[in-house]
N, C-alpha and C. Protein backbone atom coordinates (compact mmCIF):
# COMPACT_ATOMS: atom_id res chain seq x y z
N UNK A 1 0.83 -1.20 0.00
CA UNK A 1 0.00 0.00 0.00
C UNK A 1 0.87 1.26 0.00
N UNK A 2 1.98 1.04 0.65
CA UNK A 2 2.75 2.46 0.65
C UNK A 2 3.50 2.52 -0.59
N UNK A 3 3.94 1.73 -1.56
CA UNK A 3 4.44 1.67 -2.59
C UNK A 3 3.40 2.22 -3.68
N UNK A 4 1.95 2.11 -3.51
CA UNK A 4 1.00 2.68 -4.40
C UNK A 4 0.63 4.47 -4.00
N UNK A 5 0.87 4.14 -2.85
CA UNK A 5 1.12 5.67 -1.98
C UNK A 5 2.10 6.43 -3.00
N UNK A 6 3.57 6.07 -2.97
CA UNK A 6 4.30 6.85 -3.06
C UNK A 6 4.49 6.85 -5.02
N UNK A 7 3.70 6.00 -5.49
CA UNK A 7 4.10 6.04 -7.17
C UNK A 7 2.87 6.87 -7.54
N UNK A 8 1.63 6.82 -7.27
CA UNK A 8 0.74 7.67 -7.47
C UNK A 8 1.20 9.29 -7.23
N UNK A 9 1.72 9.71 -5.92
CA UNK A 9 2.09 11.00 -5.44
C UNK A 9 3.11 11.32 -6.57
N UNK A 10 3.92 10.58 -7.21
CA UNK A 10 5.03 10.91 -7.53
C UNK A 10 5.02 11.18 -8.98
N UNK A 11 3.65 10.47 -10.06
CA UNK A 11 2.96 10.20 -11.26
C UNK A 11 1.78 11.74 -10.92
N UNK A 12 1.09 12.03 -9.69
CA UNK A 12 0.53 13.70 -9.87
C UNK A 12 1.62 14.70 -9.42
N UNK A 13 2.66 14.23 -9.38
CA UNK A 13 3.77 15.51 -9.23
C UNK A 13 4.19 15.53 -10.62
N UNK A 14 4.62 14.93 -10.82
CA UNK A 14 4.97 14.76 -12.36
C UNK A 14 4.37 15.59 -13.40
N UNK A 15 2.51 15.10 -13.52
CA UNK A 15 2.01 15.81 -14.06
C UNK A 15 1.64 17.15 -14.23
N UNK A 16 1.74 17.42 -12.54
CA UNK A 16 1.51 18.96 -12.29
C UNK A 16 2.97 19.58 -12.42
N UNK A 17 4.19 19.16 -12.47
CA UNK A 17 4.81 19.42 -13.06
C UNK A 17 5.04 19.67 -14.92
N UNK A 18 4.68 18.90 -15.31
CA UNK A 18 4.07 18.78 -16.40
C UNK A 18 3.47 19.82 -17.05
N UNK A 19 2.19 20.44 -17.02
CA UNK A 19 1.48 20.98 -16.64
C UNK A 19 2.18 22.53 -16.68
N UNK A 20 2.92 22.62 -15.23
CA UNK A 20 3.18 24.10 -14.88
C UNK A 20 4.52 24.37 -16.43
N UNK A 21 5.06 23.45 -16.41
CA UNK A 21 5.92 23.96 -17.85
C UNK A 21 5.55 24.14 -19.18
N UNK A 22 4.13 23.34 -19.53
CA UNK A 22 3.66 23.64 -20.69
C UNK A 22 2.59 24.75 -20.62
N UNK A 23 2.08 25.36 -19.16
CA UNK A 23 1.42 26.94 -19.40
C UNK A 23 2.96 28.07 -19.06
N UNK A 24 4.12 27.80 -19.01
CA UNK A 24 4.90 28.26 -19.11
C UNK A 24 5.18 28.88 -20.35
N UNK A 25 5.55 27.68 -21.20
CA UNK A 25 5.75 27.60 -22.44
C UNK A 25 4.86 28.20 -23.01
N UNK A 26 3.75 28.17 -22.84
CA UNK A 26 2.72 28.95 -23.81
C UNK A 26 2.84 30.32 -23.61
N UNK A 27 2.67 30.84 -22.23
CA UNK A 27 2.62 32.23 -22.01
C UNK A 27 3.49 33.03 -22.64
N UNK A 28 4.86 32.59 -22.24
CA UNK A 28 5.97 33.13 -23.47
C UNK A 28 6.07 33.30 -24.64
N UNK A 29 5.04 32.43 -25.67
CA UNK A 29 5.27 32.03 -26.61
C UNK A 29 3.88 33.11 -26.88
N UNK A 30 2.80 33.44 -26.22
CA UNK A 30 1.99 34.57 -26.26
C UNK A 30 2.69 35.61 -26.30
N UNK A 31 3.88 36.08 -25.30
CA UNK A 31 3.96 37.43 -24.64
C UNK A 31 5.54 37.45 -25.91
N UNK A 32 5.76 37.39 -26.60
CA UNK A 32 7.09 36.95 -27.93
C UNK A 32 6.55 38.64 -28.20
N UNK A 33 7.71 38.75 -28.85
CA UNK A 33 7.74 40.65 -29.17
C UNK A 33 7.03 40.61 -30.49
N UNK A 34 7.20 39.88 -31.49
CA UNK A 34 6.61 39.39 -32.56
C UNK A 34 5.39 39.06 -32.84
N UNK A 35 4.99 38.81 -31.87
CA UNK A 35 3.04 38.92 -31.50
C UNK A 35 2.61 39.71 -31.88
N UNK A 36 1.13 39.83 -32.54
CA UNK A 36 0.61 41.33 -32.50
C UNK A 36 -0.81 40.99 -32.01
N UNK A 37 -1.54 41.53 -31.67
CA UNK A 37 -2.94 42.03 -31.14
C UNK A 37 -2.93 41.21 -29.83
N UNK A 38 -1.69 41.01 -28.98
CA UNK A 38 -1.76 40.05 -28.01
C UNK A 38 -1.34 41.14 -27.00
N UNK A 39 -2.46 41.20 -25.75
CA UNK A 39 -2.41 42.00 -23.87
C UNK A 39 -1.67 41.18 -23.75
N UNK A 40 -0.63 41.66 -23.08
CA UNK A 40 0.16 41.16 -21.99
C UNK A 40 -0.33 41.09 -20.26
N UNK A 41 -1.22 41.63 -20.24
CA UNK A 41 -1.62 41.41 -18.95
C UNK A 41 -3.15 40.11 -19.06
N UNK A 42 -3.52 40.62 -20.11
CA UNK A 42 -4.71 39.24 -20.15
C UNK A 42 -3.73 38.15 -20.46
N UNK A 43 -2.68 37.69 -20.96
CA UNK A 43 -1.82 36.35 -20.75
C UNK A 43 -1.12 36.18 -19.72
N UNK A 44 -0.74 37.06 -19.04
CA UNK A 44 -0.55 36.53 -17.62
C UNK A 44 -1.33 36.68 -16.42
N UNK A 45 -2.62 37.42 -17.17
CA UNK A 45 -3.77 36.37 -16.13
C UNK A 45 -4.17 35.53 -16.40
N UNK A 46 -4.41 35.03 -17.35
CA UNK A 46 -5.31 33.60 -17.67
C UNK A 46 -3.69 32.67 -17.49
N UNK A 47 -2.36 32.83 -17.36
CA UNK A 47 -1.42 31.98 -17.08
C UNK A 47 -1.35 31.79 -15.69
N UNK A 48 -1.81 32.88 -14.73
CA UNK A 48 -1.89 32.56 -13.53
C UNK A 48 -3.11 31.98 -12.95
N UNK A 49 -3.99 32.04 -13.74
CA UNK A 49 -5.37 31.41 -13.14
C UNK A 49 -5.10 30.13 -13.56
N UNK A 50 -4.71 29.72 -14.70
CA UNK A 50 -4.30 28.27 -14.65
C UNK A 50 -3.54 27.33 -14.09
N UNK A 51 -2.20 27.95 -13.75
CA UNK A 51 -0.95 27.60 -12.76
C UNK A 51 -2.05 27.65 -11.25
N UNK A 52 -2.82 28.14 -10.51
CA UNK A 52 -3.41 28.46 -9.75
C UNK A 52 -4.46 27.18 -9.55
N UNK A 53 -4.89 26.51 -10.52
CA UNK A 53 -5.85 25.93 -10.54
C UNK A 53 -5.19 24.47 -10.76
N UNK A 54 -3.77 24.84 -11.51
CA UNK A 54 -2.76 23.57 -11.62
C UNK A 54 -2.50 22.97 -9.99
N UNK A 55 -2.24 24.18 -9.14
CA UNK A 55 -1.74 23.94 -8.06
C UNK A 55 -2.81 22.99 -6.62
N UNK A 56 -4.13 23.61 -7.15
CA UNK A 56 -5.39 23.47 -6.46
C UNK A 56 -5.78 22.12 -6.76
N UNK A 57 -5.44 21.40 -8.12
CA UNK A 57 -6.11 20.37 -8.44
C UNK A 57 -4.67 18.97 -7.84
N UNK A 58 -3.29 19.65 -7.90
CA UNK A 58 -2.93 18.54 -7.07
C UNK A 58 -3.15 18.49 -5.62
N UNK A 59 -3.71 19.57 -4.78
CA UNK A 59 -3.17 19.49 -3.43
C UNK A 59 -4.67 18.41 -3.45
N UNK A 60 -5.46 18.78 -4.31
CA UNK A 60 -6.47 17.76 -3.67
C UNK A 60 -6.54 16.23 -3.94
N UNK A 61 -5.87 15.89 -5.38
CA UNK A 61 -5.29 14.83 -5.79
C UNK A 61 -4.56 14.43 -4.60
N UNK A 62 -3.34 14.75 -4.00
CA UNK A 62 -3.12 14.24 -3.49
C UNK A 62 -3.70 13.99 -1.94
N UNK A 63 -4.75 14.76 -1.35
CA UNK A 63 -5.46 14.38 -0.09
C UNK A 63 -6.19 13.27 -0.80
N UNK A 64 -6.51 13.11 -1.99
CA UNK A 64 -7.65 12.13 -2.52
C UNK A 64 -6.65 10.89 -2.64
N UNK A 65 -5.74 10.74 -2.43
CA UNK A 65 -4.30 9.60 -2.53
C UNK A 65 -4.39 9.16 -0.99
N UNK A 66 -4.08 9.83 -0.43
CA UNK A 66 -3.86 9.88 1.06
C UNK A 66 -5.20 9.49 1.95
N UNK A 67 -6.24 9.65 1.64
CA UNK A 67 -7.86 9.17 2.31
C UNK A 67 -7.34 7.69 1.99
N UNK A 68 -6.96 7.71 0.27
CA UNK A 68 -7.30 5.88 -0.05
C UNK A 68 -6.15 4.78 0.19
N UNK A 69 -5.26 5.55 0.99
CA UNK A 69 -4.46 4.85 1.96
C UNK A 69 -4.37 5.21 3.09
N UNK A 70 -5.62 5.59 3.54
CA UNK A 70 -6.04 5.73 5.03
C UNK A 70 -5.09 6.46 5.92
N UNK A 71 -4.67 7.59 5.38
CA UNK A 71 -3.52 8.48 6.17
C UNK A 71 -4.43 9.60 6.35
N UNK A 72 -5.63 9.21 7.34
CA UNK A 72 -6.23 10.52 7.57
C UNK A 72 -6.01 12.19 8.16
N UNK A 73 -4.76 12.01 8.77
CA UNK A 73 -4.49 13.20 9.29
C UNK A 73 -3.14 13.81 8.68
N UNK A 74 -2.47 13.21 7.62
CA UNK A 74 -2.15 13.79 6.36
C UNK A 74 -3.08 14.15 5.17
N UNK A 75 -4.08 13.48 4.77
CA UNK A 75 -5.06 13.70 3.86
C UNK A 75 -6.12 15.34 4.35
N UNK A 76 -5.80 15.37 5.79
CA UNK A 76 -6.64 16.78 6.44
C UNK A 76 -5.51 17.56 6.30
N UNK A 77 -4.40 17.46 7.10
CA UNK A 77 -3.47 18.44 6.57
C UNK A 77 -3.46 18.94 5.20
N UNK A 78 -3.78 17.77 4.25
CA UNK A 78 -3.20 18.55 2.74
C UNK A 78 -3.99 19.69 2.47
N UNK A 79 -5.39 18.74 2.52
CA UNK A 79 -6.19 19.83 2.13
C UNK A 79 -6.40 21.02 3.20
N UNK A 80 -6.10 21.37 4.24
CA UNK A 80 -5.81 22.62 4.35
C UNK A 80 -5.23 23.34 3.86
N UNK A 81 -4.24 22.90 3.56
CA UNK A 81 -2.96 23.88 2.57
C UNK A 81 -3.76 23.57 1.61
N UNK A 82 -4.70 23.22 0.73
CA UNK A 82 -5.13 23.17 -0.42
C UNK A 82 -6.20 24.34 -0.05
N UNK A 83 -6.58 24.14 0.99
CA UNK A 83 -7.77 25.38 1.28
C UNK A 83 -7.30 27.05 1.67
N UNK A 84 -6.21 26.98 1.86
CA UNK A 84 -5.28 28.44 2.11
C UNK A 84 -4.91 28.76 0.90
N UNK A 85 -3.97 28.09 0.16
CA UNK A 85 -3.88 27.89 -1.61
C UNK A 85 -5.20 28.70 -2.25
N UNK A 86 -6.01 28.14 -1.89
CA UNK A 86 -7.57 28.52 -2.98
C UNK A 86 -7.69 30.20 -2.30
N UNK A 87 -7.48 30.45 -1.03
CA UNK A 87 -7.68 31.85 -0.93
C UNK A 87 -7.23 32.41 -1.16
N UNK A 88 -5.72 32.34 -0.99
CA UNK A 88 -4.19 33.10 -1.75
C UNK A 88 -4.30 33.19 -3.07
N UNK A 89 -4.96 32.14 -3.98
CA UNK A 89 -4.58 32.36 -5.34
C UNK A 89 -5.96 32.99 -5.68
N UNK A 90 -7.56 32.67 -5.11
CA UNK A 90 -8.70 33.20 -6.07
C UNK A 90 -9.37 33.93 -4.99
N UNK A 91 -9.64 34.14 -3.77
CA UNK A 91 -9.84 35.04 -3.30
C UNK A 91 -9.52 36.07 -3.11
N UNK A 92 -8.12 36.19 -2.31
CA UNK A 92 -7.72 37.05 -2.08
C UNK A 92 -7.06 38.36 -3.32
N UNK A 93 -6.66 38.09 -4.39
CA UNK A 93 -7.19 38.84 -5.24
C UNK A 93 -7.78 39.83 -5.75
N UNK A 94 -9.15 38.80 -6.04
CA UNK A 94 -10.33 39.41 -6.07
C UNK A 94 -10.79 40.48 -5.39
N UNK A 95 -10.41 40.07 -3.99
CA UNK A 95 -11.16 40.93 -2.86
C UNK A 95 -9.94 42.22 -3.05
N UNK A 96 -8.66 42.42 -2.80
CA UNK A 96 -7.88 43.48 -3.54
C UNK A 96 -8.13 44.53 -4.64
N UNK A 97 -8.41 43.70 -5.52
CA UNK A 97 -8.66 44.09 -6.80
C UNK A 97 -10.26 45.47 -6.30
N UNK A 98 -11.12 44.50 -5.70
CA UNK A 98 -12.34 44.97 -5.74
C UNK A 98 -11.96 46.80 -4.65
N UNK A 99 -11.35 46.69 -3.47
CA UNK A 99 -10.73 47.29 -2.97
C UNK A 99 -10.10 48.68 -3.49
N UNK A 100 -9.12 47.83 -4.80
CA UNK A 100 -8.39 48.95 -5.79
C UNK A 100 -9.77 49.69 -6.32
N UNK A 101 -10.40 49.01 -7.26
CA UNK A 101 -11.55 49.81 -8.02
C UNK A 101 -12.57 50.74 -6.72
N UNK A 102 -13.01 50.36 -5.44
CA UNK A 102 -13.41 51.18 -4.89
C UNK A 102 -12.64 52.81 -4.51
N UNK A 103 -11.23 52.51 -4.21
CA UNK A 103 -10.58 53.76 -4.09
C UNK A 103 -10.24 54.66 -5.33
N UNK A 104 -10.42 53.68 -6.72
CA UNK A 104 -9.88 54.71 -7.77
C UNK A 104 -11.66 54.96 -8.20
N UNK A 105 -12.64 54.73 -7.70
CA UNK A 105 -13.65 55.09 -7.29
C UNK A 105 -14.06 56.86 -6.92
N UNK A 106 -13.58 56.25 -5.60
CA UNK A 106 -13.51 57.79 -4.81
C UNK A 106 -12.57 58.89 -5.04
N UNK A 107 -11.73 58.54 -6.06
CA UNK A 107 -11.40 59.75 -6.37
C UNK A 107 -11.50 59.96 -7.60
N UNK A 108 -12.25 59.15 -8.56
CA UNK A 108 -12.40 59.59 -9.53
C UNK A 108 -13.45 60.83 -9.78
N UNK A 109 -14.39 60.93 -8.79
CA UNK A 109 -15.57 61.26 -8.52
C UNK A 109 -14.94 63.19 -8.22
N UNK A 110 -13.80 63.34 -8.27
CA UNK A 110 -13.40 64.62 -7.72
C UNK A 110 -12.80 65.29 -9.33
N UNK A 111 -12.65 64.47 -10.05
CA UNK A 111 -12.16 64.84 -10.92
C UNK A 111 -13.23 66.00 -12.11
């Protein structure tokens, strides 16, 4: 069982490795000086929402590894850090962002 433990963990590292180098590769290959009608800021948001979501889908992969070899209080640990992860990368943000637009808000209003 721990041998299926540790080749599974090591086959979704892989992939999410995987993964984080080929939205690598792309973004660059978007953001190339030679590009034309291509934001640079809409490709490295949609590169970070994906890397973000890359990151989110192993932490739970691997609590979903860890339940089915009955390592319950590693499988809770993960997903905590999978649940701090999700606020750091899509909440917290958001809620910033929303923050920014209220203050350039209030002073736009003087202008």
């Amino acid at each position: 069982m721990t041998m299926d433990l540790i080749s599974g963990l090591a086959i979704v590292a892989s992939v999410s490795m995987l993964a984080v180098a080929l939205v690598a590769v792309l973004a660059t290959r978007g953001l190339r000086e030679d590009a034309v009608h291509v934001d640079p800021a809409a490709v490295h948001s949609i590169a970070a929402r994906v890397l973000a979501t890359v990151v989110v889908v192993f932490f739970i992969t691997a609590a979903n590894l860890l339940l089915i070899a009955q390592q319950i209080s590693l499988a809770l640990g993960t997903f905590v850090v999978g649940l701090l992860l999700v606020v750091v990368l899509y909440l917290e943000p958001s809620l910033s962002g929303g923050r920014r637009q209220v203050a350039e808000d209030k002073e736009g209003w003087r202008r």
